[in-house]
Each structure stands twice: as C-alpha cells, then as structure tokens.
Protein backbone atom coordinates (compact mmCIF):
# COMPACT_ATOMS: atom_id res chain seq x y z
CA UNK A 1 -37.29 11.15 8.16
CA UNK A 2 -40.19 10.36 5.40
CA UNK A 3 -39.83 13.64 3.90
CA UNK A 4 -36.02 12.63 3.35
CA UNK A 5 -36.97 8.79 2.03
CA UNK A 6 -39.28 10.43 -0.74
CA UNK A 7 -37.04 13.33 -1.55
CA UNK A 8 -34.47 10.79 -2.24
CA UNK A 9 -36.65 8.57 -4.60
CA UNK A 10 -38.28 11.24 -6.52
CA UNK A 11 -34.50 11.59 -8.61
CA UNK A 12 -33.93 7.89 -8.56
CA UNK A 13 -37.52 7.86 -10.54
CA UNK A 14 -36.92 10.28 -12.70
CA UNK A 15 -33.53 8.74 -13.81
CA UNK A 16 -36.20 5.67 -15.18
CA UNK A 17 -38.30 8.12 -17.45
CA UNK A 18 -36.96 7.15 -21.20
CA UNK A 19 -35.93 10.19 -23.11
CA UNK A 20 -37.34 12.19 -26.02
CA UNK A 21 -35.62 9.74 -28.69
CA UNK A 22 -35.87 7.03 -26.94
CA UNK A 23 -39.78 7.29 -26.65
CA UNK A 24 -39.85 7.98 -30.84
CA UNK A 25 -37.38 4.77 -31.43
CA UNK A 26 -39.77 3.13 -29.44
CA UNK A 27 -42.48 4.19 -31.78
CA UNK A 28 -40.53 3.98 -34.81
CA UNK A 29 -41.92 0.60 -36.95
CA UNK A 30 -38.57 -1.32 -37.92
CA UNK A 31 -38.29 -3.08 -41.39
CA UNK A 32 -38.98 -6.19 -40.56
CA UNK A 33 -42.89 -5.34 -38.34
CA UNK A 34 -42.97 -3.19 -41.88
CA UNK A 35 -42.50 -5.80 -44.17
CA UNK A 36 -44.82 -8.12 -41.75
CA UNK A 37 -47.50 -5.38 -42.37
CA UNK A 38 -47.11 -5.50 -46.06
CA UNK A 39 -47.85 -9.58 -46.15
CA UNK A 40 -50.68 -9.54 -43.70
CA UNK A 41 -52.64 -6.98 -45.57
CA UNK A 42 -54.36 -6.73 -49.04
CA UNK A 43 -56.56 -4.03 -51.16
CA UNK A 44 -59.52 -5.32 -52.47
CA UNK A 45 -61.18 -3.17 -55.64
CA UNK A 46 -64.67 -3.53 -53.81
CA UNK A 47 -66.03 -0.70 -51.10
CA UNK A 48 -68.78 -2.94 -50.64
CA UNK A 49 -67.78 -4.44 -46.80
CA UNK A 50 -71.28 -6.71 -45.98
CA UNK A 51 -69.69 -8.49 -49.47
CA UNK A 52 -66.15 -8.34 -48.42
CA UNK A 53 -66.84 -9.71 -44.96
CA UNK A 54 -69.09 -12.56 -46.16
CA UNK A 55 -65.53 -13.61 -48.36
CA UNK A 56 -63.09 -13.05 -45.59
CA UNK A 57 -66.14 -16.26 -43.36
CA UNK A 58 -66.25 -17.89 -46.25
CA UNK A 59 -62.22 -17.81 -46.73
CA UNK A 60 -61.88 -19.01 -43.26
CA UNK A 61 -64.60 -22.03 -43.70
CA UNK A 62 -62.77 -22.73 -46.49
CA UNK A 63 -59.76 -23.44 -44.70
CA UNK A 64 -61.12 -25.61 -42.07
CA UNK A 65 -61.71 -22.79 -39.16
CA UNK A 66 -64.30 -21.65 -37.32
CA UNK A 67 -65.92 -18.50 -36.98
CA UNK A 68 -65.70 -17.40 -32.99
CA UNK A 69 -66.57 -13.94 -33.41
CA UNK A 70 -67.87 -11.49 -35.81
CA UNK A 71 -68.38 -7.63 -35.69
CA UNK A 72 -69.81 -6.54 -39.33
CA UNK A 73 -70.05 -3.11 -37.96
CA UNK A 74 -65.91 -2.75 -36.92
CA UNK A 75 -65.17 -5.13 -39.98
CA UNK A 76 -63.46 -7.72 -37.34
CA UNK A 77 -63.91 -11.77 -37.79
CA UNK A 78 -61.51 -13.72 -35.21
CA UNK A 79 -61.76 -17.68 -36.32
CA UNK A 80 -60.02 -20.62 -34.91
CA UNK A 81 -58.83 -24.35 -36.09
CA UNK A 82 -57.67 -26.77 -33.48
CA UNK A 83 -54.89 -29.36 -34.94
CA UNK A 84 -52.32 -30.69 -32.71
CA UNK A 85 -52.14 -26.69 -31.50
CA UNK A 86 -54.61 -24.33 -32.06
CA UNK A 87 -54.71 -21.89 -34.59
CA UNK A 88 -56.04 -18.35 -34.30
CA UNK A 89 -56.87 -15.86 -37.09
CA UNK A 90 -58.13 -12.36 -36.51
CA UNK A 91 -58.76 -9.62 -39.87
CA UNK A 92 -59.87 -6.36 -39.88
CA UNK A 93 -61.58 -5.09 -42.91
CA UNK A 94 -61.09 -0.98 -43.33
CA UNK A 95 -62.12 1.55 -45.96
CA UNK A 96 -58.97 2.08 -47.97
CA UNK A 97 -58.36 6.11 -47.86
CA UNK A 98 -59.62 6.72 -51.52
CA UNK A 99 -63.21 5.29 -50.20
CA UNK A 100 -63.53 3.05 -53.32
CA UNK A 101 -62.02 -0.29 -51.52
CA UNK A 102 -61.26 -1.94 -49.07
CA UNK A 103 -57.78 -2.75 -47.14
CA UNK A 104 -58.61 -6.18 -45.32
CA UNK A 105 -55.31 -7.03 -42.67
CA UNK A 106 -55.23 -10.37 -41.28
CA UNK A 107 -53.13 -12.27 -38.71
CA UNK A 108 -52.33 -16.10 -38.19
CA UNK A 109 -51.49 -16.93 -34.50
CA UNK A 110 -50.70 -20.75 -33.27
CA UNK A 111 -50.80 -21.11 -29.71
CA UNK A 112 -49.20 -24.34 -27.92
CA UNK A 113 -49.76 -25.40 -24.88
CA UNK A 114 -47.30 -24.46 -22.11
CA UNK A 115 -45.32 -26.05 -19.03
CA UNK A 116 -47.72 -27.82 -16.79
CA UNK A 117 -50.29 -26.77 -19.85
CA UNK A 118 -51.52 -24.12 -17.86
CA UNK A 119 -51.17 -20.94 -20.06
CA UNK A 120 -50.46 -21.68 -23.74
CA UNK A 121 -47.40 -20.21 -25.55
CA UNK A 122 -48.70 -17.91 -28.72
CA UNK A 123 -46.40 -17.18 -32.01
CA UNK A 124 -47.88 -15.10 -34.93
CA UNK A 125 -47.08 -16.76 -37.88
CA UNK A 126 -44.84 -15.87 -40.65
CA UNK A 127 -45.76 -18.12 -43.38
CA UNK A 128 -45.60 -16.49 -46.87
CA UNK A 129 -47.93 -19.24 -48.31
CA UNK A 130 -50.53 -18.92 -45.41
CA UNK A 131 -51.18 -15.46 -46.06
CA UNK A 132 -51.13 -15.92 -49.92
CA UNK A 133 -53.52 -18.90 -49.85
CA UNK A 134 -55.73 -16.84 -47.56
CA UNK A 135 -55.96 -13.61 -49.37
CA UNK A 136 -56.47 -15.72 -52.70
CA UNK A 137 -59.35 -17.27 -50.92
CA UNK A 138 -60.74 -14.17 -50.36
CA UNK A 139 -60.66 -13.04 -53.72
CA UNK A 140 -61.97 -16.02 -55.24
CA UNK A 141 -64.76 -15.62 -52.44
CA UNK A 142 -65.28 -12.28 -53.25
CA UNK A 143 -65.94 -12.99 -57.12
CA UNK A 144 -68.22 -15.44 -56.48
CA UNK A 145 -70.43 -13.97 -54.20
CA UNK A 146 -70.61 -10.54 -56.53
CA UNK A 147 -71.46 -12.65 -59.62
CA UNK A 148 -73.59 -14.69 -57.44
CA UNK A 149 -72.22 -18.00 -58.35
C-alpha cells in the first residue's frame, strides 16, 4: 500500500517543478529592479579602494549613521541611524571591469517596528535624493581625502 501512496505523489510533485521559461523569467531583472540598480550604484575615477572606502565611512558619518560593520578586504560597510525607525545602509565597493575604478553600490533600508513589535517590518528605500546626497558625499569625501584636505 506505501509503494502505491509514493507512486502516486511522485507525479503530483513533479507537476510543482516550474518549467524551462518559467525558471529564466524568474531570473530575468525587470525594468524597474534595473532602473533601481542604476540609482543605487556609482563609478568612481579612483582604483584606489583603502581611499574609496575611507569616503564611503566618512559619507555615512556625515549623514548622522553609524558604522556597524566593516570588511576593507570584500569592500562592504553596513551603517545604521536610529530616528523614529531605524535606518540601515549597506555598500559594496567593486573593481569596475576596466580595473582603473571603482563601481561602489549602495542600499538604504528603514525598518519599523512590527505588530506586537516583535519582528520589525523592512522597506528598501527609493528616494532619488537619498542616493544623490549620498553618492555626492562620497565624492566630495573622496576629493578631500586624495588632496589631503
């Protein structure tokens, strides 16, 4: 009788298994995660990372937050700023494919508590002006610290 049960399930499973084009539109990035790529990153004329991460700190301190975690060597900073929600920014500084800069990508979350404020209910921001401001942080950052001002 067993033999029959799983016999019987092993179609029903493989009626749940997404096709060949479904799988791809799946993987397929639609205009709008596109166009959210092209705000949250920027190309910086400088292959110099230990410089551009010292910016993207400085960027952040700038803007009230505070450094939680740093990883020089995977070009990662994750910062934070607590308001009346809390605000979480993560960046990842790459070499750009040419090897002479650097692509720096960068993500503002805000997190609010939940019901019963036991888990807290994350958005990623979509602020044209918070990504701007940021990035021309950075830059001005940047400039500074290679001219040593």
């Amino acid at each position: 009788m067993q033999r029959r049960v799983c016999l019987l399930a092993v179609p029903a499973l493989a009626a749940c298994v997404p096709s060949a084009e479904q799988q791809a539109a799946a993987l397929t990035p639609t205009a709008s995660a596109v166009a959210s790529r092209a705000q949250q990153s920027r190309r910086f004329d400088s292959a110099d990372q230990r410089l551009m991460m010292q910016a993207v700190i400085e960027a952040f301190q700038d803007m009230g937050f505070t450094i939680d975690e740093s990883r020089a060597q995977h070009g990662v900073v994750v910062a934070s700023r607590v308001q009346s929600w809390r605000t979480r920014a993560q960046t990842v500084l790459l070499p750009a494919a040419d090897g002479r800069a650097m692509v720096l990508r960068v993500t503002f979350q805000r997190f609010r508590p939940g019901p019963g404020a036991v888990l807290a209910m994350g958005e990623t921001l979509d602020d044209p002006a918070l990504y701007q401001g940021f990035f021309e942080r950075v830059a001005q950052s940047a400039f500074l610290t290679a001219h040593e001002i």
